[in-house]
Protein backbone atom coordinates (compact mmCIF):
# COMPACT_ATOMS: atom_id res chain seq x y z
CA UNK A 1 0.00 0.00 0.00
CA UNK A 2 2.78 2.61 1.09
CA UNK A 3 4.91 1.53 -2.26
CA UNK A 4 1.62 2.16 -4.68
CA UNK A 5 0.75 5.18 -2.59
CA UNK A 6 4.38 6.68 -3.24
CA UNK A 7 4.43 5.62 -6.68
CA UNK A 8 0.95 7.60 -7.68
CA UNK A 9 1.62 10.39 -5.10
CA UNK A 10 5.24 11.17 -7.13
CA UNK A 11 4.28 10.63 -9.90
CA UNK A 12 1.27 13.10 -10.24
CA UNK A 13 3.44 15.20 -8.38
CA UNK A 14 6.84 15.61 -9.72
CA UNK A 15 5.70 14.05 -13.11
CA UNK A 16 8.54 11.62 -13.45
CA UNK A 17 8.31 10.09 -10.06
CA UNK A 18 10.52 9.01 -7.35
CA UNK A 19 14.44 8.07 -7.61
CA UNK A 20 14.64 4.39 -6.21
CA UNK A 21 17.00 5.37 -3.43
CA UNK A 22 14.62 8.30 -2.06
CA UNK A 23 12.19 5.29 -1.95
CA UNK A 24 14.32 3.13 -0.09
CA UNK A 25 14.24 6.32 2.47
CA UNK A 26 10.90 6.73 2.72
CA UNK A 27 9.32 2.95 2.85
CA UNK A 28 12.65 0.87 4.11
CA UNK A 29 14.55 3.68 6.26
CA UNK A 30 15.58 1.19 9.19
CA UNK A 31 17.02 -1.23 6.86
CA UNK A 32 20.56 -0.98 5.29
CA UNK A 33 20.91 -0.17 1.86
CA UNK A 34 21.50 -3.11 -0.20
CA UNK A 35 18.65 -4.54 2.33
CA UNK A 36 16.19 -1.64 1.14
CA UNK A 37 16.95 -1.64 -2.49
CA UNK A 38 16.80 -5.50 -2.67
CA UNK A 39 13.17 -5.52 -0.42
CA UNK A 40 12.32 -2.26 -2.78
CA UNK A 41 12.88 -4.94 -6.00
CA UNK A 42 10.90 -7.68 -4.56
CA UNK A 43 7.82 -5.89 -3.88
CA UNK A 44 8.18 -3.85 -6.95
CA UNK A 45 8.23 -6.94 -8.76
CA UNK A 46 5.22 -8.07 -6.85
CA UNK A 47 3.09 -5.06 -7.50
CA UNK A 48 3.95 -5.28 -11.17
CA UNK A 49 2.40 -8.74 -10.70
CA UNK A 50 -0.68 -7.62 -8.86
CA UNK A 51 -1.58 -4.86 -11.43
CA UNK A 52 -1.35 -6.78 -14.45
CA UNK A 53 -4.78 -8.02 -14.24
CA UNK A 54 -5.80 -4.08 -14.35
CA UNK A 55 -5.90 -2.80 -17.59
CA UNK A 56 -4.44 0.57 -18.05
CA UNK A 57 -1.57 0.74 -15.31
CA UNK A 58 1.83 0.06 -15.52
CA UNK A 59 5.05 0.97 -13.33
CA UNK A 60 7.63 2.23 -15.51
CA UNK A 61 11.72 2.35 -14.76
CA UNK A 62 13.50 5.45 -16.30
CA UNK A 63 16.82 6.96 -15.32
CA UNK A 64 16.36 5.62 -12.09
CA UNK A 65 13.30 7.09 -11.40
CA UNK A 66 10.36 4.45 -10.73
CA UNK A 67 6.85 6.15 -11.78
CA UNK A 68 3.21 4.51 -12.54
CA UNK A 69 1.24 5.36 -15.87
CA UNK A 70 -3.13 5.74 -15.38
CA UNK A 71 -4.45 5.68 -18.43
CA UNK A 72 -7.68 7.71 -18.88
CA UNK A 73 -9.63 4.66 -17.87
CA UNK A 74 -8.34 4.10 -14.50
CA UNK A 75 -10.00 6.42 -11.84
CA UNK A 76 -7.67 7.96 -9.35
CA UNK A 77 -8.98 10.28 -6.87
CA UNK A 78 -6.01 12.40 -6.60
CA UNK A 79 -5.00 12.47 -9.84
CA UNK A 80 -8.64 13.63 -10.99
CA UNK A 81 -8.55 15.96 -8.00
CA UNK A 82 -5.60 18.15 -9.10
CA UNK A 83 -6.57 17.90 -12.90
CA UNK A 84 -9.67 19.26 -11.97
CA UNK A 85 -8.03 22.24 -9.20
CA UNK A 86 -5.74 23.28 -12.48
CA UNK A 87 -8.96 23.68 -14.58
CA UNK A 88 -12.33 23.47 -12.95
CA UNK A 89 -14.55 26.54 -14.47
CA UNK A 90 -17.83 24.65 -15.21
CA UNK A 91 -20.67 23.92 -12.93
CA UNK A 92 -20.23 19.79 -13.86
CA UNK A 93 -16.39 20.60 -12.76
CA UNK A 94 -16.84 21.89 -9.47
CA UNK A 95 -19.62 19.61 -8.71
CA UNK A 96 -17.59 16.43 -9.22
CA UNK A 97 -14.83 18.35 -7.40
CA UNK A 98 -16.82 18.48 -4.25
CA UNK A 99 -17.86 14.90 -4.71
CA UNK A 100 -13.95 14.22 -4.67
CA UNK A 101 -13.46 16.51 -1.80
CA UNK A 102 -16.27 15.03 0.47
CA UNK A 103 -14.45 11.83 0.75
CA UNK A 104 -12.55 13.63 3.23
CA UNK A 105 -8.51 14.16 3.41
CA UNK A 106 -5.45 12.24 1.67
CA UNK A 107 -4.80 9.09 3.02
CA UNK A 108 -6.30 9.62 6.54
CA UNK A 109 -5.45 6.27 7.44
CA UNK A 110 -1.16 6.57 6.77
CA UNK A 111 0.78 8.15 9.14
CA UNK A 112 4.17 8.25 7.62
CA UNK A 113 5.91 11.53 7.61
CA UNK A 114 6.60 11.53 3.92
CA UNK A 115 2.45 11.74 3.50
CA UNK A 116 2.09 14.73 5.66
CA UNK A 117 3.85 16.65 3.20
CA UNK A 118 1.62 15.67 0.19
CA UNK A 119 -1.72 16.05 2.68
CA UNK A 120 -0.74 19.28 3.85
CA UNK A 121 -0.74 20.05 0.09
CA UNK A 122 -3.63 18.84 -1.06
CA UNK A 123 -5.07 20.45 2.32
CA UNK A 124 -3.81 23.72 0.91
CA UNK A 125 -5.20 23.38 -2.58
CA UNK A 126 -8.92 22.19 -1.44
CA UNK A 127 -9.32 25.12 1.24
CA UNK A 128 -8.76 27.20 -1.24
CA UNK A 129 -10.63 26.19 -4.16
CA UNK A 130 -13.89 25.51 -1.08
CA UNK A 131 -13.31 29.11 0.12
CA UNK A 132 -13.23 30.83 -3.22
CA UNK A 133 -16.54 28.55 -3.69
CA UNK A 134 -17.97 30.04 -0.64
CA UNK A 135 -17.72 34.03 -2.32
CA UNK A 136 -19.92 32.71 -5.64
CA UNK A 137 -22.97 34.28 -4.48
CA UNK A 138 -24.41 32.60 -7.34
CA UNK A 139 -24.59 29.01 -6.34
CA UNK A 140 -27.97 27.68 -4.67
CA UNK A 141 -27.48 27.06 -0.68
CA UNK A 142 -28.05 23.32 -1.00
CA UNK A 143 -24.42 23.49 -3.11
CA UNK A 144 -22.91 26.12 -0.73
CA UNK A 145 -23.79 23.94 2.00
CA UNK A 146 -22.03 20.67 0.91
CA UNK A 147 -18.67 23.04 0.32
CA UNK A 148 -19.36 24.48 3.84
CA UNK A 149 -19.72 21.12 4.96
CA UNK A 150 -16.57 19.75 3.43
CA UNK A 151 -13.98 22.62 4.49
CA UNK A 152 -15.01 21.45 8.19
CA UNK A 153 -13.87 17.98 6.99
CA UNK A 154 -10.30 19.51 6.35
CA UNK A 155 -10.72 22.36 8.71
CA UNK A 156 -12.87 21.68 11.94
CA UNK A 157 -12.10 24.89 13.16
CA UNK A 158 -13.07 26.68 10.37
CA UNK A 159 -15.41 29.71 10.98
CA UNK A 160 -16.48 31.26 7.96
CA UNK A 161 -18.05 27.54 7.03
CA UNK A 162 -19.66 27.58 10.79
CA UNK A 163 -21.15 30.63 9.70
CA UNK A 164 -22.14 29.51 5.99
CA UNK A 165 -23.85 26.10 7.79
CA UNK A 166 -25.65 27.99 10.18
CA UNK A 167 -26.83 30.75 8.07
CA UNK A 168 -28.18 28.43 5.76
CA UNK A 169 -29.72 25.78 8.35
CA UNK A 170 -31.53 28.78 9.83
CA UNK A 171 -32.93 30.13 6.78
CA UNK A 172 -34.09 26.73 5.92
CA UNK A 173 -36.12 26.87 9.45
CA UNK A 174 -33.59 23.42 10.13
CA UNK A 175 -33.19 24.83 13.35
CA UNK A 176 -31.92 21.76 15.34
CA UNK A 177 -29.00 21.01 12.54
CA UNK A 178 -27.94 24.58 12.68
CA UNK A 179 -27.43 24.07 17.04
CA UNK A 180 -26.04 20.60 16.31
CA UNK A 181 -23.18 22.82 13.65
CA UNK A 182 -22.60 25.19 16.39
CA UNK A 183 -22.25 22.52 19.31
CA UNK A 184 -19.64 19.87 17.33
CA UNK A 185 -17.68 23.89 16.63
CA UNK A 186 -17.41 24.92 20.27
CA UNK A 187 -16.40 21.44 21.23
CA UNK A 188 -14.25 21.14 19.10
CA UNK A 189 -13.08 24.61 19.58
CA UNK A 190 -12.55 23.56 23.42
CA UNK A 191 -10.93 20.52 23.09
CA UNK A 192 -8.29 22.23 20.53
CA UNK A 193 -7.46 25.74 21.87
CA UNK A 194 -8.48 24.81 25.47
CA UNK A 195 -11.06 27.56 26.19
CA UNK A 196 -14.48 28.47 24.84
CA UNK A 197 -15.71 29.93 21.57
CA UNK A 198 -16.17 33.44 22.03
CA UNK A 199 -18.96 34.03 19.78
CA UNK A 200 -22.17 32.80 20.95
């Protein structure tokens, strides 16, 4: 998992990958390095096993660097995430964005240092795009909502989306969601910064 992780996480990146010894660092660190790069071969080799019965990926060897190829047919979040934050103007675009987005952070479950660096990333990237969402005064409140709801996914302590959610619960006459918003926010709040939310 941490091997195919690095592979698609390098090379949507950076393009042409990872070097093989920057991949012994990050997956086989504690082990010497004839160790690494021969347990870096093995499962390589096994991988390259595993995804031959999926059409459309390959891992390919060039100057050293080890990448993966998706063709158009293979769905990868991430990779359809940043394609989309380089280019997403229509409605359809932003949509499936947020569809992408509501899944919740990058690899939530690995907690290698090496990740942190591509979450914090893609962290930076979807606050962004969900905040400049958030000023299109245009969109209906159901979809302003959903981006509301998904900053908190990536930012808990985010107040402008507090706001947004309980603006729009309240206008709605959803009364009881809108409390429930501001309640899982102050505790939240409390258990983070260590006092209470000043705004009541």
């Amino acid at each position: 998992r941490k091997l195919l992780s690095a592979l698609i996480l390098h090379t949507i990146r950076y393009k042409q990958g990872i070097l093989g010894e920057k991949l012994n660092q990050l997956i086989w660190d504690y082990k010497p390095e004839g160790t690494a790069s021969n347990n870096r071969n093995v499962y390589i080799s096994r991988l390259r096993s595993v995804l031959e019965s999926v059409d459309g990926v390959s891992i390919n060897t060039k100057n050293k660097f080890l990448s993966i190829s998706l063709s158009d047919d293979v769905l990868c979040d991430y990779k359809e995430a940043v394609r989309l934050y380089e280019g997403a103007v229509s409605a359809e675009d932003v949509s499936r964005l947020l569809s992408l987005l509501f899944k919740g952070p990058l690899l939530p479950n690995m907690d290698d240092e090496w990740v942190e660096a591509f979450r914090s990333e893609y962290s930076a990237m979807t606050l962004s795009f969900l905040n400049s969402q958030l000023d299109r005064n245009e969109l209906p409140d159901n979809v302003r909502l959903k981006v509301a709801d998904t900053i908190i996914l990536y930012d808990k302590l985010n107040e402008r989306a507090l706001r947004t959610r309980c603006r729009i619960y309240h206008s709605t006459g959803n009364l009881g969601p809108a409390k429930e918003a501001y309640d899982t926010f102050c505790r939240e709040y409390k258990a983070t910064i260590g006092g209470d939310y000043g705004v009541t």
